[in-house]
C-alpha atoms as a PDB file:
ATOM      1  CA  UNK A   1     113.015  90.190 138.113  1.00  0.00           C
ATOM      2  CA  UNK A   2     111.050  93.412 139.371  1.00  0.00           C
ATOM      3  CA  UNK A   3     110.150  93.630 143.090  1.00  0.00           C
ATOM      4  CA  UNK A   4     107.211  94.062 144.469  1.00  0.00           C
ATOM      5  CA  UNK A   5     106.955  97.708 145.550  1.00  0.00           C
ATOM      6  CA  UNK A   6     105.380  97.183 149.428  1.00  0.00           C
ATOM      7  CA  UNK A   7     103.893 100.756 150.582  1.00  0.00           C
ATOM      8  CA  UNK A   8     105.340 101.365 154.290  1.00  0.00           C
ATOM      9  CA  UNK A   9     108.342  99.349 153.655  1.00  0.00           C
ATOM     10  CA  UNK A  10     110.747 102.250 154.507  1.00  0.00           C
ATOM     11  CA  UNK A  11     108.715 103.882 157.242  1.00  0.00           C
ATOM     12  CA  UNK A  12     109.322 100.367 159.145  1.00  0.00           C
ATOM     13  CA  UNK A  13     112.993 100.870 157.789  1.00  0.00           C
ATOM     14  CA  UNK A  14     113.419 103.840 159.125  1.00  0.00           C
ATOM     15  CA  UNK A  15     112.216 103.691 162.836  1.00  0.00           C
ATOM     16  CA  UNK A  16     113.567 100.373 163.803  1.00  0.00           C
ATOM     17  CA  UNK A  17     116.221  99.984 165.974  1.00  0.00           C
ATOM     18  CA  UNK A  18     118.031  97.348 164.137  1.00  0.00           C
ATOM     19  CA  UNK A  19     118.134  99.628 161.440  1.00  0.00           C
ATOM     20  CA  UNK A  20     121.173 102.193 160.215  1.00  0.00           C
ATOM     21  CA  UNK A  21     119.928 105.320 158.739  1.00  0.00           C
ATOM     22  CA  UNK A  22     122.836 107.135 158.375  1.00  0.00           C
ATOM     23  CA  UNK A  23     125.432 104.952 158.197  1.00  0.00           C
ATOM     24  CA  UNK A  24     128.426 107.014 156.360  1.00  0.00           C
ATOM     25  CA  UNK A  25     128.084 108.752 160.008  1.00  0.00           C
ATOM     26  CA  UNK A  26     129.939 105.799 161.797  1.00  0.00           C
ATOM     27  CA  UNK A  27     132.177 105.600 159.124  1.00  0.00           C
ATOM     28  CA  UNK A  28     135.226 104.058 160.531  1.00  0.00           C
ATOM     29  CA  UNK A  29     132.979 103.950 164.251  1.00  0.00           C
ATOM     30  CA  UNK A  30     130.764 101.117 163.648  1.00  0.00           C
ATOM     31  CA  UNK A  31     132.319  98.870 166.612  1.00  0.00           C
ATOM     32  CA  UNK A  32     132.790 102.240 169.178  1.00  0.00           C
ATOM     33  CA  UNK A  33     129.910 104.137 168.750  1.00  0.00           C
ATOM     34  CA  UNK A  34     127.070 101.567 167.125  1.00  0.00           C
ATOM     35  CA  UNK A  35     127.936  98.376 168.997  1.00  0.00           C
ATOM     36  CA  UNK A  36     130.056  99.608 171.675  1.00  0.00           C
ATOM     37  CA  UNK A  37     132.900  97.503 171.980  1.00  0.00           C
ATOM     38  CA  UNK A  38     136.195  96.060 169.658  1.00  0.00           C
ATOM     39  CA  UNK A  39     134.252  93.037 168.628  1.00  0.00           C
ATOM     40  CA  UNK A  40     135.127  92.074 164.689  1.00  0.00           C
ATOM     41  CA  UNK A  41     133.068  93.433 162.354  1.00  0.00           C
ATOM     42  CA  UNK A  42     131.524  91.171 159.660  1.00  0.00           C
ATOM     43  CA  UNK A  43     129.125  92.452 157.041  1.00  0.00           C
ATOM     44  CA  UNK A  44     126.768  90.413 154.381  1.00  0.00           C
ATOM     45  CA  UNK A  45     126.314  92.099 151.344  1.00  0.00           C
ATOM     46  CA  UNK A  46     122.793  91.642 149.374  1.00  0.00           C
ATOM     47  CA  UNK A  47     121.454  90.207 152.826  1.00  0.00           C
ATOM     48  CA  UNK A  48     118.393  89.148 151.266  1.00  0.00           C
ATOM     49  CA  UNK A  49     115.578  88.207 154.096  1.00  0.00           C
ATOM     50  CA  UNK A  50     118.026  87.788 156.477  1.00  0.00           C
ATOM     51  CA  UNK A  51     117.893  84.314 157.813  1.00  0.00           C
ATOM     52  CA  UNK A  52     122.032  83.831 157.247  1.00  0.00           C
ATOM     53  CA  UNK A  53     122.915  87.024 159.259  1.00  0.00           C
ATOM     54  CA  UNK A  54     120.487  86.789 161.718  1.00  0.00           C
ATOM     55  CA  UNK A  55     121.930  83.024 162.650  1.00  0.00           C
ATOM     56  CA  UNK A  56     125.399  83.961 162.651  1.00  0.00           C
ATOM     57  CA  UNK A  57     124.408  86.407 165.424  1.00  0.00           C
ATOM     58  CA  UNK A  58     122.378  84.490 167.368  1.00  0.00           C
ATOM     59  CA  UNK A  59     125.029  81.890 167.918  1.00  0.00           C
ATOM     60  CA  UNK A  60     128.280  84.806 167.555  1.00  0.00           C
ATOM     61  CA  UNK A  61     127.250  87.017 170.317  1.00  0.00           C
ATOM     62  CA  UNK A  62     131.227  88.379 170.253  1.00  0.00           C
ATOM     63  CA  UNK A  63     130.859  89.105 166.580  1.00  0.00           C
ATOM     64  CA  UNK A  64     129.389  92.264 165.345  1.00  0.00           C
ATOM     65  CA  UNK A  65     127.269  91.967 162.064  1.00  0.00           C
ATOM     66  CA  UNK A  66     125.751  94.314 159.541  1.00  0.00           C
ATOM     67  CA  UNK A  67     123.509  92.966 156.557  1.00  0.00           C
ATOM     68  CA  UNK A  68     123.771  95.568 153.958  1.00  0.00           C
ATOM     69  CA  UNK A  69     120.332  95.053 151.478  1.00  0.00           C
ATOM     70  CA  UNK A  70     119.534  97.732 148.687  1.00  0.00           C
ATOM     71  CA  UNK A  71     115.515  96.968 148.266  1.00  0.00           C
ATOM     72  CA  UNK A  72     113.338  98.206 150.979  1.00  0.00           C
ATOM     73  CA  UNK A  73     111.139  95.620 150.263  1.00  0.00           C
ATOM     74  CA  UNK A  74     113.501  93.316 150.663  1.00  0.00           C
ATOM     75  CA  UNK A  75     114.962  94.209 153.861  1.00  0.00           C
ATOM     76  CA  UNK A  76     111.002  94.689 155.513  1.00  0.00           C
ATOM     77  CA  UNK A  77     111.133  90.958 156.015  1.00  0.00           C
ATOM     78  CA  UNK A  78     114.503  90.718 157.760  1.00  0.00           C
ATOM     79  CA  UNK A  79     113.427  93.719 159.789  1.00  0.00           C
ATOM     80  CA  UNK A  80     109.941  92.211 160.475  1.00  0.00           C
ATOM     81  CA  UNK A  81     111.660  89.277 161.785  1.00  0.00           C
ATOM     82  CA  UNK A  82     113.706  90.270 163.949  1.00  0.00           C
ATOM     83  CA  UNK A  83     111.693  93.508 165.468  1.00  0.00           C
ATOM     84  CA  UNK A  84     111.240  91.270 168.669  1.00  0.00           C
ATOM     85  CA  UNK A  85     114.240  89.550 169.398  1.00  0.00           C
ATOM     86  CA  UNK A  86     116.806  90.956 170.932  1.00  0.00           C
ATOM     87  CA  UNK A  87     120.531  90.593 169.205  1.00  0.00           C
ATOM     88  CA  UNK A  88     122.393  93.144 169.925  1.00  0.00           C
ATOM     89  CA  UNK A  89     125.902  92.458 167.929  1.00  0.00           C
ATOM     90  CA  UNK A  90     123.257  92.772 164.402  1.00  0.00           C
ATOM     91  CA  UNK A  91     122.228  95.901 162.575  1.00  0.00           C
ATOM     92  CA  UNK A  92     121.158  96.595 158.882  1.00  0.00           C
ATOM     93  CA  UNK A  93     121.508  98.791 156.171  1.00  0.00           C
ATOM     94  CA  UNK A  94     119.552  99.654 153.354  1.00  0.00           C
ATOM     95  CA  UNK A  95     121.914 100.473 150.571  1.00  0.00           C
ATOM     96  CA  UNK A  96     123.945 100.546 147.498  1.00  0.00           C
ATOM     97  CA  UNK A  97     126.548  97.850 147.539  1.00  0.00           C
ATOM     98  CA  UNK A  98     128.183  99.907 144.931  1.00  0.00           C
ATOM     99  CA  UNK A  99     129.138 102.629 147.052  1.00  0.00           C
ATOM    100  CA  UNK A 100     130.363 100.494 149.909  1.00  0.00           C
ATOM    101  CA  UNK A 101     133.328 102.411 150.167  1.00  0.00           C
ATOM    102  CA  UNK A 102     131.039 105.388 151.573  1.00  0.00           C
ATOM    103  CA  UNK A 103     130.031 104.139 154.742  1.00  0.00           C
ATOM    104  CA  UNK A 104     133.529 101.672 155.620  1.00  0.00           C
ATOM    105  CA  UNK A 105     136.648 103.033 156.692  1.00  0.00           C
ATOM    106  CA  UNK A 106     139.655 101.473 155.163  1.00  0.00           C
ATOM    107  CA  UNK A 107     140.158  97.965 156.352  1.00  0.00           C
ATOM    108  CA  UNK A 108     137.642  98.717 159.134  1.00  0.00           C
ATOM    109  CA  UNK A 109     135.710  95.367 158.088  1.00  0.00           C
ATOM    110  CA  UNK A 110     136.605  91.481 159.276  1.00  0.00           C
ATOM    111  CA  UNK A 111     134.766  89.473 157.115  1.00  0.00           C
ATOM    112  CA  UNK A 112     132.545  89.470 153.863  1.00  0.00           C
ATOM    113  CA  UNK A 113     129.887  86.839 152.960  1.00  0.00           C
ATOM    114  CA  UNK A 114     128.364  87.224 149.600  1.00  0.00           C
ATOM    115  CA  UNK A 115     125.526  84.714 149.368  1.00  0.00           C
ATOM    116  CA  UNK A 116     123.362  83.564 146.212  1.00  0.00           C
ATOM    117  CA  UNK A 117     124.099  87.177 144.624  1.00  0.00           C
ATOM    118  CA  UNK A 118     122.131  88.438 141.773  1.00  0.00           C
ATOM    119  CA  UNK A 119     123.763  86.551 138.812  1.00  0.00           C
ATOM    120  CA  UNK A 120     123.548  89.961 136.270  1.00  0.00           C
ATOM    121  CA  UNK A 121     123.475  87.712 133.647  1.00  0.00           C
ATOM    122  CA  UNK A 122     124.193  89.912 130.440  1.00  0.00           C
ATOM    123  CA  UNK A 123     127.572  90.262 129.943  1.00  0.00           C
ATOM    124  CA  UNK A 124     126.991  94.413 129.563  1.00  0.00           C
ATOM    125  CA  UNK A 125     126.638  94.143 133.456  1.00  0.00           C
ATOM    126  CA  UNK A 126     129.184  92.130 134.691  1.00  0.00           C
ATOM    127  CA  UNK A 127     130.652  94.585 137.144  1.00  0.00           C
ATOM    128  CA  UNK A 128     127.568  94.516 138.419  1.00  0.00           C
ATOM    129  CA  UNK A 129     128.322  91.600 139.785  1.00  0.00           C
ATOM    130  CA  UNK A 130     128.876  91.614 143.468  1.00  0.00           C
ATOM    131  CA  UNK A 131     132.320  89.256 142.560  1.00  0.00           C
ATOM    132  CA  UNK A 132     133.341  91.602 139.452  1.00  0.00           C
ATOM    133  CA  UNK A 133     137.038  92.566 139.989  1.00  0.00           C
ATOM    134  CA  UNK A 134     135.186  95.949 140.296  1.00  0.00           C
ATOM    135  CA  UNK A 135     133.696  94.648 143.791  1.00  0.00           C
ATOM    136  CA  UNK A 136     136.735  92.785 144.730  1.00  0.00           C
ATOM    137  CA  UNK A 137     138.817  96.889 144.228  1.00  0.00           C
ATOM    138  CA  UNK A 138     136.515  97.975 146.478  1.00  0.00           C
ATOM    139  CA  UNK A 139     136.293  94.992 149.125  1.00  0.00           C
ATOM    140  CA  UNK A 140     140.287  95.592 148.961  1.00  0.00           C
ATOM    141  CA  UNK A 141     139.478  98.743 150.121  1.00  0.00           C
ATOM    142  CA  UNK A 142     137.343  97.849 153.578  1.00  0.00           C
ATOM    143  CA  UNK A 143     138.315  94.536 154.125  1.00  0.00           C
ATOM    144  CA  UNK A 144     141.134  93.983 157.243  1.00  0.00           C
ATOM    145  CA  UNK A 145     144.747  92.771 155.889  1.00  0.00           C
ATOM    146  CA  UNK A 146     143.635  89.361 157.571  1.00  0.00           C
ATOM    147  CA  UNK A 147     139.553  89.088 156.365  1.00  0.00           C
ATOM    148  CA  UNK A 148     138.654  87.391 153.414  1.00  0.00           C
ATOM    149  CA  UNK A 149     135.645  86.629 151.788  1.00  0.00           C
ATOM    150  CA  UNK A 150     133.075  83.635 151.545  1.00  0.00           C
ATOM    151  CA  UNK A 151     130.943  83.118 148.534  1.00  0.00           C
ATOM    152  CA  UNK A 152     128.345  80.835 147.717  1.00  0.00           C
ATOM    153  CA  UNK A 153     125.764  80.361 145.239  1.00  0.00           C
ATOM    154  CA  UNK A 154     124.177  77.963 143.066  1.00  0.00           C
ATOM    155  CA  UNK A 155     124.518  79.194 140.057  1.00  0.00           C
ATOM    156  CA  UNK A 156     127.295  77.354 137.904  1.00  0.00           C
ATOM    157  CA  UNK A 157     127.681  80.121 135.442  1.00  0.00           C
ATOM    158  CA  UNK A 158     128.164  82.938 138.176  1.00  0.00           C
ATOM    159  CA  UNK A 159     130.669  81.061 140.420  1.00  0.00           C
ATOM    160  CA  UNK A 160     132.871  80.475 137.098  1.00  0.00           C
ATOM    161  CA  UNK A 161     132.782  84.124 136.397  1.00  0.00           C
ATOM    162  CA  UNK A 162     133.724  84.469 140.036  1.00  0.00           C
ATOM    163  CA  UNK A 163     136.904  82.291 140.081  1.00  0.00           C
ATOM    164  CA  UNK A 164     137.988  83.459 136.635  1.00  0.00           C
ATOM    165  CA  UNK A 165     137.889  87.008 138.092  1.00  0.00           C
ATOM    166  CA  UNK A 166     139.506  86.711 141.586  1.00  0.00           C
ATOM    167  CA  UNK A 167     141.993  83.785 139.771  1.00  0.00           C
ATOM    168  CA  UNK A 168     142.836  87.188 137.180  1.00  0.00           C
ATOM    169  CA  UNK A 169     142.958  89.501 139.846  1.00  0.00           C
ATOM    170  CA  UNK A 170     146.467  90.572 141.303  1.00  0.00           C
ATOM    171  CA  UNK A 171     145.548  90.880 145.099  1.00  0.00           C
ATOM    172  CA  UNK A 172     143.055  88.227 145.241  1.00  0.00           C
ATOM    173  CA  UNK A 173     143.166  84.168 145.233  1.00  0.00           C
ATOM    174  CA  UNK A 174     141.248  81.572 146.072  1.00  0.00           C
ATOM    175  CA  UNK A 175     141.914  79.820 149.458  1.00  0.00           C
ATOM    176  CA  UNK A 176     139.601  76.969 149.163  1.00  0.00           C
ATOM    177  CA  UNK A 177     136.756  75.931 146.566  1.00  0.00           C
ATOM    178  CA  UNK A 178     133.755  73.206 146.459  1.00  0.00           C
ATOM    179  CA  UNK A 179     131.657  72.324 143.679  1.00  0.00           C
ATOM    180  CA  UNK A 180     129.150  70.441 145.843  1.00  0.00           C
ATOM    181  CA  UNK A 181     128.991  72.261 149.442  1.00  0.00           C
ATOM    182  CA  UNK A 182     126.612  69.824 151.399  1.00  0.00           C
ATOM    183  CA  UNK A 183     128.829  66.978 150.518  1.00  0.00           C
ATOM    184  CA  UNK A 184     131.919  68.400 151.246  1.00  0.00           C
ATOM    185  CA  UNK A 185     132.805  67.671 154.865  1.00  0.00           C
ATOM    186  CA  UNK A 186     135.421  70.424 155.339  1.00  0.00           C
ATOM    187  CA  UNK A 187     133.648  73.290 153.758  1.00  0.00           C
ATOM    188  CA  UNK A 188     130.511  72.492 155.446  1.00  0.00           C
ATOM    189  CA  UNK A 189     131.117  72.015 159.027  1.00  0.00           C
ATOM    190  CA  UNK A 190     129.622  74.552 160.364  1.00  0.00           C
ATOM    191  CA  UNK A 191     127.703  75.688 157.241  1.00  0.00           C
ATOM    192  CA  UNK A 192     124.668  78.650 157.908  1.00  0.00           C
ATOM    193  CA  UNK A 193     122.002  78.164 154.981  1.00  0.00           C
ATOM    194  CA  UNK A 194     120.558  80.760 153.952  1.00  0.00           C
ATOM    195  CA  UNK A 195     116.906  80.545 152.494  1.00  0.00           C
ATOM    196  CA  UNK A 196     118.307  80.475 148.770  1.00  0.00           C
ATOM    197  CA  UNK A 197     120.066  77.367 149.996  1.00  0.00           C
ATOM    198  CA  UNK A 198     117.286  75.971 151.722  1.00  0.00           C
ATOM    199  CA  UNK A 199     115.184  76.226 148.299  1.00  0.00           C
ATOM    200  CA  UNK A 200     117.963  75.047 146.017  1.00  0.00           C
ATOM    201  CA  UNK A 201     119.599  72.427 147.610  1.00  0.00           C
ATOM    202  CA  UNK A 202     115.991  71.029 148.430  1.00  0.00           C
ATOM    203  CA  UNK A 203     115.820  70.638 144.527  1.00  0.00           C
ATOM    204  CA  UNK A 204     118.921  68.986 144.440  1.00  0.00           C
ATOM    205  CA  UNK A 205     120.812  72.028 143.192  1.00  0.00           C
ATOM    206  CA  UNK A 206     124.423  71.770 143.910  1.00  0.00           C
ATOM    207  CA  UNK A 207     125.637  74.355 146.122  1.00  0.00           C
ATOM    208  CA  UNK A 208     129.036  76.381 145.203  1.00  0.00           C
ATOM    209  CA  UNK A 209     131.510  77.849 147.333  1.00  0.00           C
ATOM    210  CA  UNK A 210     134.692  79.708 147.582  1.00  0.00           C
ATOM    211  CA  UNK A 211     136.811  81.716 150.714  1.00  0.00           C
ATOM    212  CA  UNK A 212     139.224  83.813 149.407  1.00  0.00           C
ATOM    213  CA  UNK A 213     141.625  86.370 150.567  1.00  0.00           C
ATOM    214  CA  UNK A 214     144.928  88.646 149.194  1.00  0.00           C
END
């Protein structure tokens, strides 16, 4: 699907606070010199609006965040949102998941969450895919010994691809799985929707989801 092209989108971008403009410049000194402390650091990637980040901060005010979104007019509505609210253990970034590796030091990231991802869904772009073994090399890369990553989605043909690849994968595995996320009691304690999941589950969409780790 194309997106809507909003004029002004990366003026706002660019001047708010809660944005990073030049974020390969606190490579490996997001927690010292952006947020000012050792807090973890956890990052969402393909952030969407921002509803799932933006909750986690509110109620983790220990916890750094950074949603990482490549469309600018994307990203406008998170940043439109929270413009007057003050939070702040949250920032943003507008860019290419792809070169994540760029702006993260080795192992200098917590946590991942990859939610309700774009599915790619021609098999010529599968690594693409933010849960391609090509992603998983390079959350190897900036993801702590000890972080892992949590994955959800609702589409049934993604999250296959998604197990098949970290279950094929040497570092990765899969720490725990559901194939229906609202009615699993475990998994969802505690659950953050984000507005994917809102809209899906509302339909009575089954909601996927996987943690795993090396």
């Amino acid at each position: 699907m194309r997106l809507r092209n909003i004029p002004g989108a990366g003026d706002v971008i660019e001047n708010s606070p809660y944005c990073v403009n030049n974020p390969k410049a606190y490579k490996g000194k997001y927690k010292r010199e952006l947020f000012n402390n050792d807090n973890p650091l956890y990052i969402e990637v393909g952030m969407g609006k921002g509803q799932f980040i933006t909750s986690l901060a509110m109620a983790n005010p220990n916890i750094n965040y950074i949603g990482i979104e490549r469309y600018t007019s994307v990203l406008l509505r998170a940043v439109q949102k929270v413009e007057e609210m003050e939070i702040p253990n949250l920032r943003f970034i507008c860019f290419d998941a792809a070169d994540i590796m760029d702006i993260f030091d080795p192992y200098e990231v917590d946590k991942i969450y990859l939610n309700f991802s774009d599915p790619w869904p021609k098999d010529r772009h599968a690594k693409r895919r933010l849960t391609s073994s090509t992603f998983l090399n390079r959350y190897n890369c900036i993801l702590n010994k000890a972080g892992n990553i949590e994955f959800k989605t609702d589409n049934r043909g993604l999250f296959d691809f998604s197990v098949e690849e970290i279950n094929n994968h040497i570092l990765w595995h899969i720490d725990e799985i559901t194939y229906d996320l609202h009615n699993d009691e475990k998994m969802n304690a505690g659950n953050v929707m984000t507005e994917y999941e809102e809209k899906f589950s509302a339909l009575g969409n089954p909601i996927y989801k996987l943690i795993a780790s090396r």
